[in-house]
Each structure stands twice: as C-alpha cells, then as structure tokens.
Protein backbone atom coordinates (compact mmCIF):
# COMPACT_ATOMS: atom_id res chain seq x y z
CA UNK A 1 -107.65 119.46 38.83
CA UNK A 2 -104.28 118.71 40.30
CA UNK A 3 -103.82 114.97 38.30
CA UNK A 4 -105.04 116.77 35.42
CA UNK A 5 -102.11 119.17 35.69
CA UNK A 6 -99.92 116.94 36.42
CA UNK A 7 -100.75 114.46 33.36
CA UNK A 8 -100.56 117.63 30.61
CA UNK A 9 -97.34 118.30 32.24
CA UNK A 10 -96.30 114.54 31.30
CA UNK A 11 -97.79 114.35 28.33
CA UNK A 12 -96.01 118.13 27.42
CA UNK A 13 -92.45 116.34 29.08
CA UNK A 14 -93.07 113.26 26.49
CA UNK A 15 -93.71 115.84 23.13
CA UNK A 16 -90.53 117.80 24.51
CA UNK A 17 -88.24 114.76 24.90
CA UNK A 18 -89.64 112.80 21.54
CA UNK A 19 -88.42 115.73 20.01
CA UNK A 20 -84.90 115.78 21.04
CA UNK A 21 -85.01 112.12 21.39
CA UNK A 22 -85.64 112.27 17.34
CA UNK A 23 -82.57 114.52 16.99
CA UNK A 24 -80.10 112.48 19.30
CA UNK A 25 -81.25 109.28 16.91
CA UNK A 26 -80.18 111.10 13.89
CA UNK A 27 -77.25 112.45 14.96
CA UNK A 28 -76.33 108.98 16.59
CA UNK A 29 -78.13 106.51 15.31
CA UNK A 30 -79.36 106.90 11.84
CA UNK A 31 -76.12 106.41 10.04
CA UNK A 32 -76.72 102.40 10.58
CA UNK A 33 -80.71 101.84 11.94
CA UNK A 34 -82.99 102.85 8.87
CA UNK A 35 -86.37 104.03 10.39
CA UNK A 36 -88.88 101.30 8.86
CA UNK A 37 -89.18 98.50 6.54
CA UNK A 38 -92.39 96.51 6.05
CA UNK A 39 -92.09 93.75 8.68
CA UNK A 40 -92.97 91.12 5.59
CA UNK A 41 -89.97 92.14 3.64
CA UNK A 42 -87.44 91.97 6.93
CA UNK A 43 -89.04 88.54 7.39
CA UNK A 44 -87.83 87.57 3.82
CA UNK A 45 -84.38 89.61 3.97
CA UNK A 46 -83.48 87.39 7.07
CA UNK A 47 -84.54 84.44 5.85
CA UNK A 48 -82.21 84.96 2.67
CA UNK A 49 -79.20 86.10 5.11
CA UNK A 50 -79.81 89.58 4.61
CA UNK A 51 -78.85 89.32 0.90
CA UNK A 52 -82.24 91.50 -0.38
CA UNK A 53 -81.74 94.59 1.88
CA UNK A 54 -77.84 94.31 2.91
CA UNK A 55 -78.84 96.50 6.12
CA UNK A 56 -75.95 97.10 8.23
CA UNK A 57 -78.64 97.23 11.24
CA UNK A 58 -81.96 96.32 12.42
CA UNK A 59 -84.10 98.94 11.76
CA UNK A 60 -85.43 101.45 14.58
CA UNK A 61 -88.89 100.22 14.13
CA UNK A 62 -87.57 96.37 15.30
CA UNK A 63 -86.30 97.57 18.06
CA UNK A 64 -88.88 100.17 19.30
CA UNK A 65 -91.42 96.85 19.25
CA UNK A 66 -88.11 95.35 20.91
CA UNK A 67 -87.99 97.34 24.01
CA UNK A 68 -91.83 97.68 24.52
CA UNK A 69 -92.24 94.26 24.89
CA UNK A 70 -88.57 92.54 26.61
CA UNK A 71 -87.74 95.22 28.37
CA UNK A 72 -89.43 96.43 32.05
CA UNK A 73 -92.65 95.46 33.08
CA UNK A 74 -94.68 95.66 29.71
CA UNK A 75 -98.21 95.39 31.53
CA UNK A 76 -97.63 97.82 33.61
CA UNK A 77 -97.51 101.85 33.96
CA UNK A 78 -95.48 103.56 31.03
CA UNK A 79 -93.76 105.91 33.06
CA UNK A 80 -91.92 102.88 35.14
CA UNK A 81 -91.53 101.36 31.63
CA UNK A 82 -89.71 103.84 30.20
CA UNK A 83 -87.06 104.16 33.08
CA UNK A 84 -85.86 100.70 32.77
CA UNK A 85 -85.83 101.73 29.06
CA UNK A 86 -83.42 104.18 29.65
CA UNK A 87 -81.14 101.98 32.02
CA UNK A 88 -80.80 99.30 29.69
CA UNK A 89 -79.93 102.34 26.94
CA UNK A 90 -77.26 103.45 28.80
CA UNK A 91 -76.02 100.04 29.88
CA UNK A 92 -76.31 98.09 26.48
CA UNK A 93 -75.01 100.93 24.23
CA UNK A 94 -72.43 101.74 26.35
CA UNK A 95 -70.95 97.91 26.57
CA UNK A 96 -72.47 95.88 23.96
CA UNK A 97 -73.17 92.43 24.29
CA UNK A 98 -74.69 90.25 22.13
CA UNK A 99 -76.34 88.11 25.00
CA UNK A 100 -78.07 90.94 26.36
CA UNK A 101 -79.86 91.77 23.50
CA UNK A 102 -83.67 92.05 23.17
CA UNK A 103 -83.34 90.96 19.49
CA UNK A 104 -84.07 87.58 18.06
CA UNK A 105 -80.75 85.54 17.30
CA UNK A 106 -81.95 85.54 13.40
CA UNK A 107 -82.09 88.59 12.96
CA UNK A 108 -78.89 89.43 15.08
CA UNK A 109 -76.78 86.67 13.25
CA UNK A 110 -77.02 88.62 10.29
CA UNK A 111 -75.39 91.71 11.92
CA UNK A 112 -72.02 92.52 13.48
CA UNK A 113 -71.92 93.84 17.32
CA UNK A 114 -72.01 97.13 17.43
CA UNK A 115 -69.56 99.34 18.35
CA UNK A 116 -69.67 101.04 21.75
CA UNK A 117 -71.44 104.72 22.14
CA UNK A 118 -71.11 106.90 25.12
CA UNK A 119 -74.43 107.31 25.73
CA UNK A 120 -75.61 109.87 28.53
CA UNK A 121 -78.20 110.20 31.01
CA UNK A 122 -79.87 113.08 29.47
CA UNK A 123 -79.31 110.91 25.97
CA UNK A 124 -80.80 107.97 27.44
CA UNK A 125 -83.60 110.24 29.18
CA UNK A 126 -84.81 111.50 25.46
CA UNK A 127 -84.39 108.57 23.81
CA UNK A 128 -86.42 106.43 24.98
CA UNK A 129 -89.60 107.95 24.87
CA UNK A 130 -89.07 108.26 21.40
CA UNK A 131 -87.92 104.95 20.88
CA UNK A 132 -90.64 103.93 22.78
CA UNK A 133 -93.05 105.59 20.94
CA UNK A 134 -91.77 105.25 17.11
CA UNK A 135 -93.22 101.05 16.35
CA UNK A 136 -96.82 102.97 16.65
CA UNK A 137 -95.64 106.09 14.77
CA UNK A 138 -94.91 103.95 11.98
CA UNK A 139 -97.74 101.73 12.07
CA UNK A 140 -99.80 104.89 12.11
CA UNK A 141 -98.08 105.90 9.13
CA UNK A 142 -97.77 102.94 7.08
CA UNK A 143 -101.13 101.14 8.14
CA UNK A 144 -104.90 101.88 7.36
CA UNK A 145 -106.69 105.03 8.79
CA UNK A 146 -109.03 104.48 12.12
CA UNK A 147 -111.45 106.30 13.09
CA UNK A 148 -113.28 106.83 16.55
CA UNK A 149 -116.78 104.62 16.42
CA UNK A 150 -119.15 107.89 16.31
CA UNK A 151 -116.82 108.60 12.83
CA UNK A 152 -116.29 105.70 11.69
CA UNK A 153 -120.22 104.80 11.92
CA UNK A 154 -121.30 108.14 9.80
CA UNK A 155 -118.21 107.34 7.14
CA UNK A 156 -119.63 103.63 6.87
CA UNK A 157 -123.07 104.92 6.42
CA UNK A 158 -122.37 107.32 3.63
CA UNK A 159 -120.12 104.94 1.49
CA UNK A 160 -121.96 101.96 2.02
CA UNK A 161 -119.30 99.96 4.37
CA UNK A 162 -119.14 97.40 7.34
CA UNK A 163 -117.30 99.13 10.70
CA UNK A 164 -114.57 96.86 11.89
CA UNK A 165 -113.61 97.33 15.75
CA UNK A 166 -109.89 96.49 16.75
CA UNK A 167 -110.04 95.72 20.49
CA UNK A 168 -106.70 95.55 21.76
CA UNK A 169 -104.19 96.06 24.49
CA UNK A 170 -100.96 98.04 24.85
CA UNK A 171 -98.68 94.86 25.88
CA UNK A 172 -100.92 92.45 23.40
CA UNK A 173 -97.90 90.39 21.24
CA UNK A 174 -100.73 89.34 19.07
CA UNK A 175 -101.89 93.08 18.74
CA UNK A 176 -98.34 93.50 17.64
CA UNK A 177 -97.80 90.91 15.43
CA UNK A 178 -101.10 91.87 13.43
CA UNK A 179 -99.84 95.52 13.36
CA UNK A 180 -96.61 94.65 11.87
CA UNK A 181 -97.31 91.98 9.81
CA UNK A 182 -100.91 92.56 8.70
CA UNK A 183 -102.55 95.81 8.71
CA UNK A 184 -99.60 97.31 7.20
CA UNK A 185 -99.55 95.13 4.24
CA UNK A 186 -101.00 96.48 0.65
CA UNK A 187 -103.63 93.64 -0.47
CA UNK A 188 -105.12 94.11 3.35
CA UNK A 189 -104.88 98.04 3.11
CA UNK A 190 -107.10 97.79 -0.10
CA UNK A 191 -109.24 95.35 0.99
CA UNK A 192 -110.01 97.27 4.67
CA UNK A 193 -110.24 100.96 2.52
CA UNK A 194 -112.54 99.32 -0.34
CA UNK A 195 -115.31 97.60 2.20
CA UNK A 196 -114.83 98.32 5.99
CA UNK A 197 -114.14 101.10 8.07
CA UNK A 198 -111.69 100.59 10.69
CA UNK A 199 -111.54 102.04 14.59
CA UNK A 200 -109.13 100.73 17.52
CA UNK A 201 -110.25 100.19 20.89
CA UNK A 202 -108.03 99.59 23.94
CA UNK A 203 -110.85 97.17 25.83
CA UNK A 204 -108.98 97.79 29.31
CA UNK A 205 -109.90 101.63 28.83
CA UNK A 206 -112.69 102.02 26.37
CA UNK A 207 -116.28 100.18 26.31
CA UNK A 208 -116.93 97.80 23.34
CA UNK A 209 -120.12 98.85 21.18
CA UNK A 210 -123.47 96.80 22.38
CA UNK A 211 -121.67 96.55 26.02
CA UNK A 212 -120.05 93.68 24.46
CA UNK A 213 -117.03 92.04 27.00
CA UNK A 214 -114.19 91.44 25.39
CA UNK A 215 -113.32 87.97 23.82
CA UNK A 216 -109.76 88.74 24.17
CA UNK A 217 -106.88 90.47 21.83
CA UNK A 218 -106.25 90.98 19.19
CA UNK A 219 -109.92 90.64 18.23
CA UNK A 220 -112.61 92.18 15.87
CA UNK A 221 -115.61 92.74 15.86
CA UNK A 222 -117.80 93.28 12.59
CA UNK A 223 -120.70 95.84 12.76
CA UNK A 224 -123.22 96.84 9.82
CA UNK A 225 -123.21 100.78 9.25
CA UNK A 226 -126.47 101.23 10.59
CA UNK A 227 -124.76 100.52 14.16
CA UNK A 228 -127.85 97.94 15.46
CA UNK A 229 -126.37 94.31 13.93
CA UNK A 230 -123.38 92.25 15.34
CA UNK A 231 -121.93 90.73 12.02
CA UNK A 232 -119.48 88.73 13.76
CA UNK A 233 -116.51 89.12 16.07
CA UNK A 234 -112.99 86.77 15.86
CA UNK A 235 -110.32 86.85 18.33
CA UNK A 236 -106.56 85.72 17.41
CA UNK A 237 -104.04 86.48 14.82
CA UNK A 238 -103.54 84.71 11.61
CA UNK A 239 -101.09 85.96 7.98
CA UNK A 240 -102.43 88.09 5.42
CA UNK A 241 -104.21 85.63 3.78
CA UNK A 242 -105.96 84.48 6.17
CA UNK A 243 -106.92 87.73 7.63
CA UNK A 244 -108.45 88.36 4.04
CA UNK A 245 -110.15 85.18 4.26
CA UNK A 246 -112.13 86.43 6.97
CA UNK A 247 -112.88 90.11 5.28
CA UNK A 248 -114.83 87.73 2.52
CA UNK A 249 -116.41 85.85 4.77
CA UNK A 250 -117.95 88.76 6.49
CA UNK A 251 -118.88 90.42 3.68
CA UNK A 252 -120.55 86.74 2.71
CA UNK A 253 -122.36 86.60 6.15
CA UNK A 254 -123.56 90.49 5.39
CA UNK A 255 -125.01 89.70 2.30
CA UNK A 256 -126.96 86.51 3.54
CA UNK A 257 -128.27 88.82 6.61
CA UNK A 258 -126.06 86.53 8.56
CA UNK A 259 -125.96 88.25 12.41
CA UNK A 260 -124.84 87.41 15.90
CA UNK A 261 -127.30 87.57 18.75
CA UNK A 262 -126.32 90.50 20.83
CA UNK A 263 -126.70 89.36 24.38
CA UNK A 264 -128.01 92.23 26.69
C-alpha cells in the first residue's frame, strides 16, 4: 500500500512538473527549438545544409531522444535518469559548449552555439521531465494508434486484419530509430491502418502472446486475428521500404496459410 502511494505521488510530481516544464520551454525555449519535424525530412534538411527548413535550432523532439539516450544511465531507473538530466541542463545551458553536446556534429554544424541562459534549479527540475518525456509524446502523436492485445485482437477480428506486436525496450536505439524514422512515416501509417493492427509491448515488463521469449528489440511479431497462429516474428530495424517489404510478405505468408510453429 505504501509503494503504491508513493508511485501515484511520483507519477502526480511528473504530470505537475511536465506541466510547468511545458511553460518554462515556451517562455524560454520555443522562440528557436520548433517542437517536431518528421525525422525523414531533418535527415534531408541536414544533408542539404539546412537549406529546406532554415531552422535556427534543432528541434525539441531531437533533443528529447538526445538526452534519453547520451545522457545518465539510460538502462537504468528513470528517476536517477532524470537527475543527471537536470545537471547537465543547468550546466550546458548555462555555459555552452559545443563539445559537450549530446547532438551529432551534422546536425550541430549547421547551427550557431547558442547563447547562454540562466537556467535555475527549479527550471532545470521541470524541465526535464518534460523534455524527457516529449520524443514519445510526439511519436504518440504523429505515429499509428496501438492498442493493448485484448483490443487490438477484437478490432482485428471485426475488420478482418493481422495484429502486429511491437516488443521493445525503453533504452532500445533500434526501438528509437524505428519510431522516428518509420512508424511515423505516411506510406507505413497507411499500410499498418489498411491491414494490421498494431500494440507495443515492453518485453522486460509485459509477457509476449503464446509465452513467446523475446528474440530481441525492436522486433515484431505477426499474429492472425483469431489469436491461435504465429504468422511470423522479425527482429531488427530496416528504412521504410523495407519495413513495407515485410508488411507484404506477411500478408503473402497469411494468404498461403504460411505459420510458425509455436513452441510450448
């Protein structure tokens, strides 16, 4: 009863200080670091010198994924995380340096240093939660809908889909890199919505269907909507096109009654 108290009281301290976090970013940040861009389009901006978009910053998004995954000890507890998040806040927006940061030199060559801000404690203590917090928020937003299994198994059953379980990890890159690059793109959006129905499964917290182990992450795992056949399951990342690739040829293997013995 006690750890349960004490978690709602962290996850109430979180929602309190994402909300003020999202004010001290507009008041201080938002004036140079536009909230999102598709990750495909950044790709391409940088590559041309930043002659498409002309940002004067990298977006908040870039460095949300940024400090989840160079800064503190990404694999372990978020809590710990988030306090060397708000040390190297303080420290790196109070002195800039370009060698400190957790960019990549192409996309910081395209960008001038910025200037120093004063940034408090209590600052510091609000933004980074939200910081933290705002890559998924955005990938949420921008990216196709999952569902939990018990869902996402009626919804395929009704309309005739496949279910497609995500297993990941918090501190997967390749998890990342599919989220940014992938899932959020349109042709892959279309494809997912017009066959499959899609849920997300941290595998170091939640069981795979079947009692399956995991194969690794990123990896998914292709069920038919009747819940009883494996279709197929593929671990690793690949580009859009080759992520679509795969969407055929499971819908290929479906239609040939194509299955994976399910090992009990």
């Amino acid at each position: 009863m006690i750890m349960r108290y004490i978690l709602l009281s962290l996850i109430v301290s979180l929602a309190l200080y994402a909300k003020s976090g999202e004010e001290i970013f507009k008041k201080r940040c938002s004036s140079c670091h536009i909230k999102y861009i598709a990750e495909i389009k950044l790709i391409k901006n940088y590559e041309n010198e930043n002659r498409d978009l002309n940002l004067t910053a990298p977006t908040a998004t870039e460095i949300s994924f940024a400090l989840k995954d160079r800064v503190g000890d990404r694999s372990g507890d978020i809590e710990s995380q988030l306090m060397d998040i708000e040390d190297f806040l303080i420290s790196y927006c109070n002195k800039p340096d370009r060698d400190k940061s957790i960019l990549d030199d192409e996309v910081l060559i395209n960008f001038d240093i910025m200037s120093p801000i004063n940034l408090s404690e209590d600052e510091a203590e609000a933004l980074a939660p939200y910081l933290f917090n705002l890559s998924e928020e955005m990938i949420v937003a921008h990216s196709v809908k999952r569902y939990s299994y018990k869902e996402a198994l009626k919804k395929a059953k009704r309309e005739n889909k496949i279910v497609m379980v995500e297993g990941f990890i918090r501190y997967c890159r390749g998890c990342m890199k599919m989220d940014r690059e992938v899932f959020v793109e349109d042709r892959v959006k279309e494809a997912l919505n017009r066959d499959f129905v899609v849920v997300k499964k941290n595998v170091l917290k939640e069981k795979l269907p079947f009692g399956l182990k995991s194969i690794g992450t990123p990896a998914f795992y292709f069920i038919t909507n009747d819940g009883k056949k494996l279709i197929d399951m593929i671990q690793g990342t690949g580009t859009v096109d080759e992520f679509l690739g795969i969407l055929d040829e499971i819908k290929k293997n479906l239609k040939n009654k194509k299955f994976l013995k399910i090992k009990s």
